[in-house]
PDB file of N, CA and C in Angstrom:
ATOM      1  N   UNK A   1     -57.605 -14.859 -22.692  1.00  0.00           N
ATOM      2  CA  UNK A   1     -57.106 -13.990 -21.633  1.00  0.00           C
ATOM      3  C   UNK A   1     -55.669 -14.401 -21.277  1.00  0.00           C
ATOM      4  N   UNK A   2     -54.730 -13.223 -20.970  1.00  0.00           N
ATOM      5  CA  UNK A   2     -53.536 -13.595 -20.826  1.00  0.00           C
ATOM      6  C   UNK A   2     -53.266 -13.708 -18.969  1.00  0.00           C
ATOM      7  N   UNK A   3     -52.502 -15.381 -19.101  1.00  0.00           N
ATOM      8  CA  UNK A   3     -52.042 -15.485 -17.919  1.00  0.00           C
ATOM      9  C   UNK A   3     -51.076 -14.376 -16.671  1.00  0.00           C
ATOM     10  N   UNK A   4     -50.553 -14.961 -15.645  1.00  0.00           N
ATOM     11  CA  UNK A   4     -49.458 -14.116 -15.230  1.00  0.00           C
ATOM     12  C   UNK A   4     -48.123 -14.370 -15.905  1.00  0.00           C
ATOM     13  N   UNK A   5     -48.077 -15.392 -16.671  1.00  0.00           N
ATOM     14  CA  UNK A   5     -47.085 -15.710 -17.004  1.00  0.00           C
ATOM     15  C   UNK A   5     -46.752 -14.779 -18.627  1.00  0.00           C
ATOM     16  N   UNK A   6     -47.874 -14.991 -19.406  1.00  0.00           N
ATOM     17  CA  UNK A   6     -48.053 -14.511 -20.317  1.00  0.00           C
ATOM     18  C   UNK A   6     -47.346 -12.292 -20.590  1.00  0.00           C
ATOM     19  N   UNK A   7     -48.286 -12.531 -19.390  1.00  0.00           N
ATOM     20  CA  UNK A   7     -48.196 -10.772 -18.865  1.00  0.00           C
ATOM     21  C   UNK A   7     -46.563 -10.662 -18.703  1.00  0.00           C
ATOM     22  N   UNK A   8     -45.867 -11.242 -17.960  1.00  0.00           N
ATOM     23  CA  UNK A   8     -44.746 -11.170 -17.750  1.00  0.00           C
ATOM     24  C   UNK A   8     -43.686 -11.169 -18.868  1.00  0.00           C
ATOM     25  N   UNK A   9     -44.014 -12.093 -19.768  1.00  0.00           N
ATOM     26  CA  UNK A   9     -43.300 -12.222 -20.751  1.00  0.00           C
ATOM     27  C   UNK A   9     -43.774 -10.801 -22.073  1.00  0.00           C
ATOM     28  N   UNK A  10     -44.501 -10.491 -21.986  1.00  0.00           N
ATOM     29  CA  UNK A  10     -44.569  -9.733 -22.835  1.00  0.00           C
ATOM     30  C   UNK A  10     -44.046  -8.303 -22.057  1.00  0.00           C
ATOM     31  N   UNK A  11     -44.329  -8.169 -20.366  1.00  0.00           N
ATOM     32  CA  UNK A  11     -43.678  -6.667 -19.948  1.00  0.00           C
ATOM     33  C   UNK A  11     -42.225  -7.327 -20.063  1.00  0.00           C
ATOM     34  N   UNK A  12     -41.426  -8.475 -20.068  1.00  0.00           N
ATOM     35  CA  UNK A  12     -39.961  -8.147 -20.675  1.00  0.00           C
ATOM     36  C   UNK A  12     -39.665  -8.297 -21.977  1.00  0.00           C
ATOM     37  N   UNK A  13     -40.716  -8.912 -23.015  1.00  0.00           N
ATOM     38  CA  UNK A  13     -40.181  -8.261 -24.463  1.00  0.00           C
ATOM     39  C   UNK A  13     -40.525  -6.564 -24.832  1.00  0.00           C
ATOM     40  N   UNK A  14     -41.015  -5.861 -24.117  1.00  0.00           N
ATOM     41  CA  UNK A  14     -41.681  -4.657 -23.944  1.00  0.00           C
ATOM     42  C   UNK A  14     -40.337  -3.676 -23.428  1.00  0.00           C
ATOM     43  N   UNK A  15     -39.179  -4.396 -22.568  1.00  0.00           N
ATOM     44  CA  UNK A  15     -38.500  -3.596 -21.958  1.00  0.00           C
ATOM     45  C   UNK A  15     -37.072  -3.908 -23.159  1.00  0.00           C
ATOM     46  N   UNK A  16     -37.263  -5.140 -23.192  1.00  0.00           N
ATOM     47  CA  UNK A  16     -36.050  -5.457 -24.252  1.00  0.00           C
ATOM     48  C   UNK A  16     -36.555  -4.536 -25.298  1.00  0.00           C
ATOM     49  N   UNK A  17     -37.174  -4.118 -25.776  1.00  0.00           N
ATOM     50  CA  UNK A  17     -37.324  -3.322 -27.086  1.00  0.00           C
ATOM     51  C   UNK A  17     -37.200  -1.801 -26.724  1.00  0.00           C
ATOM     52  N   UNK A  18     -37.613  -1.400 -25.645  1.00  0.00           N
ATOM     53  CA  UNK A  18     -37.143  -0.194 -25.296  1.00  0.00           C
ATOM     54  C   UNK A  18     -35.465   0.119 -24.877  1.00  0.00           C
ATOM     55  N   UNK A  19     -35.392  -1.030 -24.223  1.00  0.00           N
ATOM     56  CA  UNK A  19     -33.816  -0.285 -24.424  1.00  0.00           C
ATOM     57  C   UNK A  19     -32.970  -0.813 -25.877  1.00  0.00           C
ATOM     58  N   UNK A  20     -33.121  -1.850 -26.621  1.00  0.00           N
ATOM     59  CA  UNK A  20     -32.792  -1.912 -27.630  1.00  0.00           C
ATOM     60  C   UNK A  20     -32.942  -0.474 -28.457  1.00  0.00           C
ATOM     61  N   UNK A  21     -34.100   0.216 -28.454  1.00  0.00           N
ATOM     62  CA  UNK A  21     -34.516   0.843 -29.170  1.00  0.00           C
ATOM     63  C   UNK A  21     -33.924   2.326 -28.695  1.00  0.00           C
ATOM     64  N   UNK A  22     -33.452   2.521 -27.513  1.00  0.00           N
ATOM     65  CA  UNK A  22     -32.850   3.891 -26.929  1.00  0.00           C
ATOM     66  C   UNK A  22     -31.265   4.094 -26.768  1.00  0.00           C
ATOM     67  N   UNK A  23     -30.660   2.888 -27.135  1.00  0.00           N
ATOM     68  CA  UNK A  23     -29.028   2.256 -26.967  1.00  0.00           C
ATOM     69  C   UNK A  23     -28.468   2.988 -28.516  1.00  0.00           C
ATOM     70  N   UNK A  24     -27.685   3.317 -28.947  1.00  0.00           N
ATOM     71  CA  UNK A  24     -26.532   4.547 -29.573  1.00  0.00           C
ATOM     72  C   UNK A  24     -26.467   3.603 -30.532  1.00  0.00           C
ATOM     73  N   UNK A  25     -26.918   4.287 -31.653  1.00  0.00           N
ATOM     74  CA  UNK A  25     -26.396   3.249 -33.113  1.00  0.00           C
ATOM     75  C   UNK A  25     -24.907   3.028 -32.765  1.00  0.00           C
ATOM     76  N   UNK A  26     -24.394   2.187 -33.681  1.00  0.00           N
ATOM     77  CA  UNK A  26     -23.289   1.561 -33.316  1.00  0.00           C
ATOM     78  C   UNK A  26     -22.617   2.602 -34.654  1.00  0.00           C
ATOM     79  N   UNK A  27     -21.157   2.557 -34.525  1.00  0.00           N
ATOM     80  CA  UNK A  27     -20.789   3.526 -35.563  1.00  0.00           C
ATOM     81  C   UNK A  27     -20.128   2.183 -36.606  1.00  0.00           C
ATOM     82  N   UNK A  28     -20.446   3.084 -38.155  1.00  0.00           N
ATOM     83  CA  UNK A  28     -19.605   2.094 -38.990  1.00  0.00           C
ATOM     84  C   UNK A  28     -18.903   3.003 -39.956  1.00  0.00           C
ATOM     85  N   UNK A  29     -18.027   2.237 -40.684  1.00  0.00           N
ATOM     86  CA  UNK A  29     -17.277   3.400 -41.389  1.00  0.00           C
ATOM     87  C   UNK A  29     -18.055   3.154 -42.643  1.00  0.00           C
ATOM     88  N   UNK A  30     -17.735   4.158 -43.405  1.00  0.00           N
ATOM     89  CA  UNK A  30     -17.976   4.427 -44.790  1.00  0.00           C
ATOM     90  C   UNK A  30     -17.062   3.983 -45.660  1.00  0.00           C
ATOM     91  N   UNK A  31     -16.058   3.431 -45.638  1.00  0.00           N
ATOM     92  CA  UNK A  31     -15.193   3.033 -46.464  1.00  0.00           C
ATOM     93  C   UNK A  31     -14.427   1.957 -46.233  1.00  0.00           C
ATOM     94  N   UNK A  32     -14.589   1.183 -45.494  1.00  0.00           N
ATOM     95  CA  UNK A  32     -14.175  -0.320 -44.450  1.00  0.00           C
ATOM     96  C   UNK A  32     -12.537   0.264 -44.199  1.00  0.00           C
ATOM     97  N   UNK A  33     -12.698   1.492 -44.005  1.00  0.00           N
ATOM     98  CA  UNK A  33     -11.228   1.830 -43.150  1.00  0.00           C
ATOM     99  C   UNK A  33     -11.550   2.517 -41.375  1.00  0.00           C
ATOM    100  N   UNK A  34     -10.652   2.141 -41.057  1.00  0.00           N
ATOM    101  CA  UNK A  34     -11.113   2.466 -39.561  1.00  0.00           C
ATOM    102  C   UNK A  34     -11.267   4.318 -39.698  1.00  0.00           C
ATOM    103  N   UNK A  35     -12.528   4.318 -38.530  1.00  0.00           N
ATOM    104  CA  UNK A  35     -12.710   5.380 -38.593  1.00  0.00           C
ATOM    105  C   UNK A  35     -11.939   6.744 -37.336  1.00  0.00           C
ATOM    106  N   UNK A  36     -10.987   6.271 -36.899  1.00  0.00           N
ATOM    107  CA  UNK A  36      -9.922   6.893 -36.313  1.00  0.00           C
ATOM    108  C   UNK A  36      -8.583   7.071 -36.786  1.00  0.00           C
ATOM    109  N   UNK A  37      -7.967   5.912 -37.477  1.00  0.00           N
ATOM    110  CA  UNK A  37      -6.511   6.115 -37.734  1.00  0.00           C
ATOM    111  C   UNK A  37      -6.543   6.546 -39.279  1.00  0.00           C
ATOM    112  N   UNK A  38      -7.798   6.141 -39.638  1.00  0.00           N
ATOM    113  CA  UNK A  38      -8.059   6.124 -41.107  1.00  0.00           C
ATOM    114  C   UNK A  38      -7.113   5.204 -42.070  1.00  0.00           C
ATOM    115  N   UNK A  39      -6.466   4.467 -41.948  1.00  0.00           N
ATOM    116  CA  UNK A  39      -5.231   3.946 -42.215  1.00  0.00           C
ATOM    117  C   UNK A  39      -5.936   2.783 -42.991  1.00  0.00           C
ATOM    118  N   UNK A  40      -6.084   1.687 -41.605  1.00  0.00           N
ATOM    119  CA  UNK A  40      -5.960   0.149 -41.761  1.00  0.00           C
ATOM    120  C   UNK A  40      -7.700  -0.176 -42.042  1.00  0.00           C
ATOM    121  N   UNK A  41      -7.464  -1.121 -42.068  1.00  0.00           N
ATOM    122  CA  UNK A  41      -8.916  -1.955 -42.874  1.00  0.00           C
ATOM    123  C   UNK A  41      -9.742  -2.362 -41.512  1.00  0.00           C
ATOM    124  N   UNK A  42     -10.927  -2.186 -41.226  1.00  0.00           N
ATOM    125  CA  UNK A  42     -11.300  -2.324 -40.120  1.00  0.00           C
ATOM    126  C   UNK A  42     -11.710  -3.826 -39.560  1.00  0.00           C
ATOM    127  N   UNK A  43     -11.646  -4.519 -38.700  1.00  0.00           N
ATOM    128  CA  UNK A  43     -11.944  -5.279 -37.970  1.00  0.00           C
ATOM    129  C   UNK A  43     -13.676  -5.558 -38.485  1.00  0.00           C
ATOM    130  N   UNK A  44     -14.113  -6.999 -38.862  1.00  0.00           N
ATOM    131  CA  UNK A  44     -15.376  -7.453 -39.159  1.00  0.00           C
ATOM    132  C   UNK A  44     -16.271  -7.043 -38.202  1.00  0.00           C
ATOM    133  N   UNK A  45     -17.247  -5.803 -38.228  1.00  0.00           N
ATOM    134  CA  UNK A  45     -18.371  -5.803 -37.382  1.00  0.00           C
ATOM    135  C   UNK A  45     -18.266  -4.771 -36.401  1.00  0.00           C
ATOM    136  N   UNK A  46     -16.995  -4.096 -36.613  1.00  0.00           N
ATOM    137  CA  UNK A  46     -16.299  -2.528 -36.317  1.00  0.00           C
ATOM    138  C   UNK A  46     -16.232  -1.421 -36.518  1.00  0.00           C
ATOM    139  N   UNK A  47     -15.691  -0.336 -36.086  1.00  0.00           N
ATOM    140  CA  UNK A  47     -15.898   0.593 -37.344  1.00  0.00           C
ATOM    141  C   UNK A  47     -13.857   0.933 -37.207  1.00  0.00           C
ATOM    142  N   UNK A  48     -13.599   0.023 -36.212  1.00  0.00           N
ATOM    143  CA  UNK A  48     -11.794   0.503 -35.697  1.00  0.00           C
ATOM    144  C   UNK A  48     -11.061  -0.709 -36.334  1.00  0.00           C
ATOM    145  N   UNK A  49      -9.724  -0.360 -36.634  1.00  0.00           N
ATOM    146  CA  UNK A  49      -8.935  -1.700 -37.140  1.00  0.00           C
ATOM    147  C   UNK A  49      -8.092  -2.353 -35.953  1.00  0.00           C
ATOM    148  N   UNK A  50      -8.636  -1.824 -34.932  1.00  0.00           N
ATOM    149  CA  UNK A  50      -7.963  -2.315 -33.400  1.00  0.00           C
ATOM    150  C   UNK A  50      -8.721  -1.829 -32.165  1.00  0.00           C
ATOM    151  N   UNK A  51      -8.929  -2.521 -31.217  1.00  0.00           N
ATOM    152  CA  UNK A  51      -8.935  -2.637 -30.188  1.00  0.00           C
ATOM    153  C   UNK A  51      -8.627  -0.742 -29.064  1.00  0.00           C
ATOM    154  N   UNK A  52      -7.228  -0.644 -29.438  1.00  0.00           N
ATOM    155  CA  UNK A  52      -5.918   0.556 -29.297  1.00  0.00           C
ATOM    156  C   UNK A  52      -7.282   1.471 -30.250  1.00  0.00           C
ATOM    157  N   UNK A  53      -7.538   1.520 -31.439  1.00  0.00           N
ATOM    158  CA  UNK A  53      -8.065   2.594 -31.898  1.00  0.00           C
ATOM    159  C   UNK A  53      -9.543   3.275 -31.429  1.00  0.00           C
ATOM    160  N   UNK A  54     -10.083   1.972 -31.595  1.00  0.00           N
ATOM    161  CA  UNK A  54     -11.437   2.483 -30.694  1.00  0.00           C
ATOM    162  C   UNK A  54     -11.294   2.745 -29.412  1.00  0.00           C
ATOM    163  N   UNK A  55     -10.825   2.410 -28.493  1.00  0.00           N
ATOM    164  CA  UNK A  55     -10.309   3.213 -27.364  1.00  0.00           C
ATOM    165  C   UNK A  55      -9.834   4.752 -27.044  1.00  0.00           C
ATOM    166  N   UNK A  56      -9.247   5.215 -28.252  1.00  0.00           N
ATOM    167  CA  UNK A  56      -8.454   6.085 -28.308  1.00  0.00           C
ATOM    168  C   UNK A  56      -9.701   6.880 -28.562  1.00  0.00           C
ATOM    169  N   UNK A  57     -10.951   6.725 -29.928  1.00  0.00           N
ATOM    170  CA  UNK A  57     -11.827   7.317 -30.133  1.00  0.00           C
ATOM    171  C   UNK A  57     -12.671   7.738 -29.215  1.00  0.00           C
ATOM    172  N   UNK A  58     -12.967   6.508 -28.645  1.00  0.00           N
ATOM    173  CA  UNK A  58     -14.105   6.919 -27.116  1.00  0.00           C
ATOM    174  C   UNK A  58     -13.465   7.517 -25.959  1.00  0.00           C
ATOM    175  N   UNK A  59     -12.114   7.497 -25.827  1.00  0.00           N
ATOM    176  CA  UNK A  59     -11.271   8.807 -24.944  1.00  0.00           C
ATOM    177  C   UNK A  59     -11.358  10.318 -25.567  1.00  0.00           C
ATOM    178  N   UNK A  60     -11.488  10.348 -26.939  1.00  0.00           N
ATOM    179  CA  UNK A  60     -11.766  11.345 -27.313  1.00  0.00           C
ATOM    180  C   UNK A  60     -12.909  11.976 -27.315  1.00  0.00           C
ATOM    181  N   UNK A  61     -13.952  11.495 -27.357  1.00  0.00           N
ATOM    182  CA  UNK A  61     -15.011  11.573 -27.515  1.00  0.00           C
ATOM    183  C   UNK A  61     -15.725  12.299 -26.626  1.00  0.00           C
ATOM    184  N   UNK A  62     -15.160  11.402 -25.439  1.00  0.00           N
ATOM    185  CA  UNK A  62     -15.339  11.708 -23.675  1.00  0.00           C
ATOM    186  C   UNK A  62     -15.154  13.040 -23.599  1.00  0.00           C
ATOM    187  N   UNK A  63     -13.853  12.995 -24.139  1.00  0.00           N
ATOM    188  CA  UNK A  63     -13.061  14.636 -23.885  1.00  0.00           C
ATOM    189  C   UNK A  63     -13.446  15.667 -24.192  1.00  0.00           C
ATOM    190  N   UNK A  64     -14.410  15.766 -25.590  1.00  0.00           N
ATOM    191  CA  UNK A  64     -15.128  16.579 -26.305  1.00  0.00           C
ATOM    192  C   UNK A  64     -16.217  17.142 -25.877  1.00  0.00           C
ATOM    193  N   UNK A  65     -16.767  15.967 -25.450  1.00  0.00           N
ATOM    194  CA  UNK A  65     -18.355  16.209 -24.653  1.00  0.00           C
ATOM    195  C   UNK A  65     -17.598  17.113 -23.063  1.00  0.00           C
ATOM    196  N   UNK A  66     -16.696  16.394 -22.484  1.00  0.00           N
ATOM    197  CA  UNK A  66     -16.775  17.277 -21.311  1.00  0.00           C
ATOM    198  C   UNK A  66     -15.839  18.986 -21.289  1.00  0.00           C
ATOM    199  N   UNK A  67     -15.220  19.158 -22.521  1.00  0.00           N
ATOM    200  CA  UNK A  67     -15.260  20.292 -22.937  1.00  0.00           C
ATOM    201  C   UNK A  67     -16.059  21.158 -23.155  1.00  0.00           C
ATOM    202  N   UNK A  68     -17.091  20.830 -24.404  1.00  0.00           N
ATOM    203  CA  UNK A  68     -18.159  21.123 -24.500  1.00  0.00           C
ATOM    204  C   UNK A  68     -18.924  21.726 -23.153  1.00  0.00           C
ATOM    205  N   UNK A  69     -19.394  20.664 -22.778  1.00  0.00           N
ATOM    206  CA  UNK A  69     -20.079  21.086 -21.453  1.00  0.00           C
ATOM    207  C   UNK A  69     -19.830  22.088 -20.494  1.00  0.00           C
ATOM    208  N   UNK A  70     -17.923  22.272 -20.244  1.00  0.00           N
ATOM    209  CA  UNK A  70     -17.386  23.120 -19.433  1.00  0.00           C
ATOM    210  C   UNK A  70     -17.298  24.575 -20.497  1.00  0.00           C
ATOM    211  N   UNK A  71     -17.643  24.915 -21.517  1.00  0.00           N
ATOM    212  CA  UNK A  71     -17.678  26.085 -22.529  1.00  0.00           C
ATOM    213  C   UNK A  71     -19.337  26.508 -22.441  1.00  0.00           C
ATOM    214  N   UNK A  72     -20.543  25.649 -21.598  1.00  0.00           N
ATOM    215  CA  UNK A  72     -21.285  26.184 -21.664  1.00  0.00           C
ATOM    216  C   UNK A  72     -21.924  26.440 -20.112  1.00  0.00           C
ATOM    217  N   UNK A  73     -20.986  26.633 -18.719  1.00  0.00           N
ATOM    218  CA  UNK A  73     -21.531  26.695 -17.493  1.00  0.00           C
ATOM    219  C   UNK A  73     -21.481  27.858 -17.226  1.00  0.00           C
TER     220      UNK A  73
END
């Protein structure tokens, strides 16, 4: 029989896996070139060759979605 302690630990490996499991694949490129400037070689474990680029992407991104959204009220 499982303790309180037991119980506990398994309702937070239970929550760690749900949000692990509901959190946005991470993006990677297809060709180890960044996937915004398309240019430069991307940063180990990235999908941007800077800092400046992925920024620029997720400003865009933003922008798209709240376009989007305002084309369908």
């Amino acid at each position: 029989m499982m303790d309180e302690a037991d119980l506990a630990q398994k309702r937070e490996q239970d929550m760690i896996k749900a949000a692990l499991s509901s959190r946005e694949r991470s993006l990677q490129s297809p060709d180890g070139k960044c996937i915004w400037c398309k240019d430069e070689i991307i940063v180990v474990g990235t999908a941007f060759c800077s800092a400046e680029c992925g920024d620029d992407y997720n400003k865009y991104q933003r922008e798209m979605k709240q376009r989007l959204g305002r084309q369908y009220q």
